[in-house]
N, C-alpha and C. Protein backbone atom coordinates (compact mmCIF):
# COMPACT_ATOMS: atom_id res chain seq x y z
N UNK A 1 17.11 -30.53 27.22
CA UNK A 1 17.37 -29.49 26.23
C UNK A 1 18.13 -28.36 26.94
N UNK A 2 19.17 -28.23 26.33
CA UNK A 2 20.10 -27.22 27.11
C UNK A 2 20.11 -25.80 26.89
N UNK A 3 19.72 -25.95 25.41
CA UNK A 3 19.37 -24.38 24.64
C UNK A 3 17.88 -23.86 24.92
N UNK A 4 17.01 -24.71 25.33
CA UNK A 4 15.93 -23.88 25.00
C UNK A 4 15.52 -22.35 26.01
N UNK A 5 16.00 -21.99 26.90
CA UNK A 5 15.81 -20.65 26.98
C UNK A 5 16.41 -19.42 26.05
N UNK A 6 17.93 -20.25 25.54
CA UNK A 6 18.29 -18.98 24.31
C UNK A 6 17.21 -19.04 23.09
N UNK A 7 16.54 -20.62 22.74
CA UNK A 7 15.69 -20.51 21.56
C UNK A 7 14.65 -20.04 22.03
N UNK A 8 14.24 -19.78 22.88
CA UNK A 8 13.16 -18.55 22.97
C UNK A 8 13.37 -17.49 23.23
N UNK A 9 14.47 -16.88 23.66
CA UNK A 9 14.79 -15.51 23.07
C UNK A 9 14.91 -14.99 22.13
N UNK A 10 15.98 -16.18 21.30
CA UNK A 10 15.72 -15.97 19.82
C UNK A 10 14.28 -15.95 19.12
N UNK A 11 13.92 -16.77 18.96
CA UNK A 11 12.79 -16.71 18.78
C UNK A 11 11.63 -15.81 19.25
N UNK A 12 12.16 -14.82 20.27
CA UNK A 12 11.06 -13.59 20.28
C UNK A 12 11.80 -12.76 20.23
N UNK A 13 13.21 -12.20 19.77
CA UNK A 13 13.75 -11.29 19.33
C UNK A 13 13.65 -11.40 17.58
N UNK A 14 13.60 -12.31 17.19
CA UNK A 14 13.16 -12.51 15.39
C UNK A 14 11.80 -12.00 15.67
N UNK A 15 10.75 -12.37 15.92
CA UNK A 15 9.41 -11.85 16.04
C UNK A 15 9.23 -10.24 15.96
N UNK A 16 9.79 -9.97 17.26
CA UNK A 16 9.80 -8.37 17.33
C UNK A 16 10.52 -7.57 16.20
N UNK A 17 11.90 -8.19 15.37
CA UNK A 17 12.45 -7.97 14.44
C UNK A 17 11.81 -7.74 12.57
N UNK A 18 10.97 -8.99 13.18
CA UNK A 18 10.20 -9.15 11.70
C UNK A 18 8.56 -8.34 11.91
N UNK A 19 8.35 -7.93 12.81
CA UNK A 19 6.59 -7.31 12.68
C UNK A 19 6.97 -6.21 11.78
N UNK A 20 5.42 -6.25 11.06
CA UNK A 20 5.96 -5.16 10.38
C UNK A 20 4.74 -3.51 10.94
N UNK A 21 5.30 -2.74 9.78
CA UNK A 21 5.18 -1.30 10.73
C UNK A 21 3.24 -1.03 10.76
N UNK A 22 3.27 -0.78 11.93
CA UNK A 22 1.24 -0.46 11.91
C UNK A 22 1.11 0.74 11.49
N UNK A 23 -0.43 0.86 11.07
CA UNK A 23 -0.64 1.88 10.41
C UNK A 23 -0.50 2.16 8.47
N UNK A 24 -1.39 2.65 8.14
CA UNK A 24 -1.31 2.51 6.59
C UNK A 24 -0.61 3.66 6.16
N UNK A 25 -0.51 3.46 4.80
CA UNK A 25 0.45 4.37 4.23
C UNK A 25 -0.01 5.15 3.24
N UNK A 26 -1.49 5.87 3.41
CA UNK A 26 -2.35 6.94 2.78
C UNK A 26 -1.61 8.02 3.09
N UNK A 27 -1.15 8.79 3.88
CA UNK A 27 -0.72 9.67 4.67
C UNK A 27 0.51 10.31 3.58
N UNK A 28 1.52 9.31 3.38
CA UNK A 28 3.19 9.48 3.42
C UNK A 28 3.07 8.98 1.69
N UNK A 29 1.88 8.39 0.83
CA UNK A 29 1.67 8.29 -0.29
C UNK A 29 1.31 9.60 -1.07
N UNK A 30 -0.03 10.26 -0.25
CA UNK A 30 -0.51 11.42 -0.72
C UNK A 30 0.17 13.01 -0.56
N UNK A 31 1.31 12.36 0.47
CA UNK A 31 2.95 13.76 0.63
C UNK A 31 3.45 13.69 -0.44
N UNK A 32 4.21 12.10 -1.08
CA UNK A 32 5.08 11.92 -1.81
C UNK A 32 3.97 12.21 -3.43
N UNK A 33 2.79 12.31 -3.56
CA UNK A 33 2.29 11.74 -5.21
C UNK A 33 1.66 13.63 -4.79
N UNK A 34 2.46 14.39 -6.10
CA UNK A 34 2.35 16.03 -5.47
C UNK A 34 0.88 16.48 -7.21
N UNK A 35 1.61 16.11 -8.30
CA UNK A 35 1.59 16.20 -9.09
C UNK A 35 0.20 15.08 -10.24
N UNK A 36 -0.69 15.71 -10.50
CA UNK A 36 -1.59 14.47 -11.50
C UNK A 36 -1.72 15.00 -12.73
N UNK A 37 -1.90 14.40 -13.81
CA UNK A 37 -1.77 14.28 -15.90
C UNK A 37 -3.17 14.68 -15.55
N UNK A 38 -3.20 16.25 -16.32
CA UNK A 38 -4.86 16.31 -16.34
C UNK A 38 -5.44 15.50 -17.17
N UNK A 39 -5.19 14.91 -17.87
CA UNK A 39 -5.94 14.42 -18.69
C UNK A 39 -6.69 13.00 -18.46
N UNK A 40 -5.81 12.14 -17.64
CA UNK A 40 -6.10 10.87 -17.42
C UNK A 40 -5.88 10.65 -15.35
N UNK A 41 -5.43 11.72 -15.11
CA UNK A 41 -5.52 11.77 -13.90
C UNK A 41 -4.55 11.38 -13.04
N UNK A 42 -3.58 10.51 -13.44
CA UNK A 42 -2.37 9.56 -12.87
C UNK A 42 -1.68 10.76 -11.85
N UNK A 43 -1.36 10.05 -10.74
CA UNK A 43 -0.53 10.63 -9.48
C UNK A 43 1.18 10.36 -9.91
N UNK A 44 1.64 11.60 -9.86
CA UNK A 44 3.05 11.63 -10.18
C UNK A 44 3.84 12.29 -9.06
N UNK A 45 4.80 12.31 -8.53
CA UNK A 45 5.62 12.72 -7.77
C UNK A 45 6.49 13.82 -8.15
N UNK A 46 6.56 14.50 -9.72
CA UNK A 46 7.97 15.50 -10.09
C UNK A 46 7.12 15.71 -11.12
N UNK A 47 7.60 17.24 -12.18
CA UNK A 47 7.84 17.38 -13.30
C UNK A 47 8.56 16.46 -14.18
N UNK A 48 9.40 15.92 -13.96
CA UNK A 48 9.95 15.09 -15.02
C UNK A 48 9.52 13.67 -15.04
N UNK A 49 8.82 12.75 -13.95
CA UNK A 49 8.03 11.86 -14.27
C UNK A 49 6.59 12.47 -15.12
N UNK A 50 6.23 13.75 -14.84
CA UNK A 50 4.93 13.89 -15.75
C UNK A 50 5.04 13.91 -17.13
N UNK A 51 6.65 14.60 -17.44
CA UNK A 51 6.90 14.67 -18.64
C UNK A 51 7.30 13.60 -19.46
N UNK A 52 7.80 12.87 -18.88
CA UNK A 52 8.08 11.29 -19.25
C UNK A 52 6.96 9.96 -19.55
N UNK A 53 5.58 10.95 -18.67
CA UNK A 53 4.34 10.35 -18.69
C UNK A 53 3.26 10.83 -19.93
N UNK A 54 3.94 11.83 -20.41
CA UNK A 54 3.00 12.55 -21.41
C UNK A 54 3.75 11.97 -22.33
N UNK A 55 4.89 11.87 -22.47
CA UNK A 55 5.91 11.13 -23.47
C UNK A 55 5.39 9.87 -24.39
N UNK A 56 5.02 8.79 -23.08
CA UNK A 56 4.88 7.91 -23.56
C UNK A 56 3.37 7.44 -23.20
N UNK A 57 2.55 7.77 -22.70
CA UNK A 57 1.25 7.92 -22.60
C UNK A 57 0.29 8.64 -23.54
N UNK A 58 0.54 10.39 -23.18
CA UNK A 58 -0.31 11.26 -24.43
C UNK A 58 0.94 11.69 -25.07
N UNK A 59 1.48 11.13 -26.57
CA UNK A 59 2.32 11.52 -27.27
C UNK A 59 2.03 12.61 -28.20
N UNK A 60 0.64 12.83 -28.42
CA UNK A 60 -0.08 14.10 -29.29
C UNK A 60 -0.33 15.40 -28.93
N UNK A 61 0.24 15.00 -27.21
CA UNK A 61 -0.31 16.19 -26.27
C UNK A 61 0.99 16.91 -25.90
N UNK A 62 1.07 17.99 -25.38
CA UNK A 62 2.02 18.47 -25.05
C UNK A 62 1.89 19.02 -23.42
N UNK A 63 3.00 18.41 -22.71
CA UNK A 63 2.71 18.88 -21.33
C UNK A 63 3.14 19.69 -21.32
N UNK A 64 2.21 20.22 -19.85
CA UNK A 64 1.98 21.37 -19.35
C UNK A 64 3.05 21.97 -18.59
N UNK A 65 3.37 23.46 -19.04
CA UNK A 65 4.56 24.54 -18.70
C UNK A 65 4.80 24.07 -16.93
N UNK A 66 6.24 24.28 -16.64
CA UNK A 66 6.57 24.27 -15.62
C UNK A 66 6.36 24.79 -14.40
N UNK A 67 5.87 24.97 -13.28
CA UNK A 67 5.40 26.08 -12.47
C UNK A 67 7.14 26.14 -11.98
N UNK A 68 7.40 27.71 -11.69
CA UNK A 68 9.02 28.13 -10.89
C UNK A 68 8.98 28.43 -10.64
C-alpha cells in the first residue's frame, strides 16, 4: 500500500475537521432569547418577533408598548 500514510492523515485531519464544538449552548441561548409573551411565557429574541407572536398566537390581546 503506497498511500497509506497520506490515508491516515487524511483521515485524522477529517476527524479533527468534523468534531464538533464542546460545551453546551445555555450560555449564548439565554444572551440571544432577551424578550418573553407574558402571557404564555415563550422566549423571543426582538420586539417584532413578540409582535408577530401575539399576532398569531394571542390575537385578542394586544402587545405590550415598546420599551425606547
Amino acid at each position: 500500500m503506497t498511500r497509506g500514510k497520506q490515508k491516515i492523515e487524511a483521515q485524522r485531519k477529517n476527524a479533527e475537521r468534523n468534531q464538533k464544538p464542546k460545551g453546551s449552548q445555555f450560555e449564548a441561548r439565554a444572551v440571544a432569547l432577551k424578550i418573553s409573551c407574558p402571557i404564555c411565557k415563550a422566549q423571543l429574541a426582538n420586539a417584532k418577533q413578540l409582535a408577530d407572536h401575539y399576532a398569531s398566537k394571542h390575537p385578542r390581546e394586544q402587545p405590550p408598548a415598546e420599551p425606547e
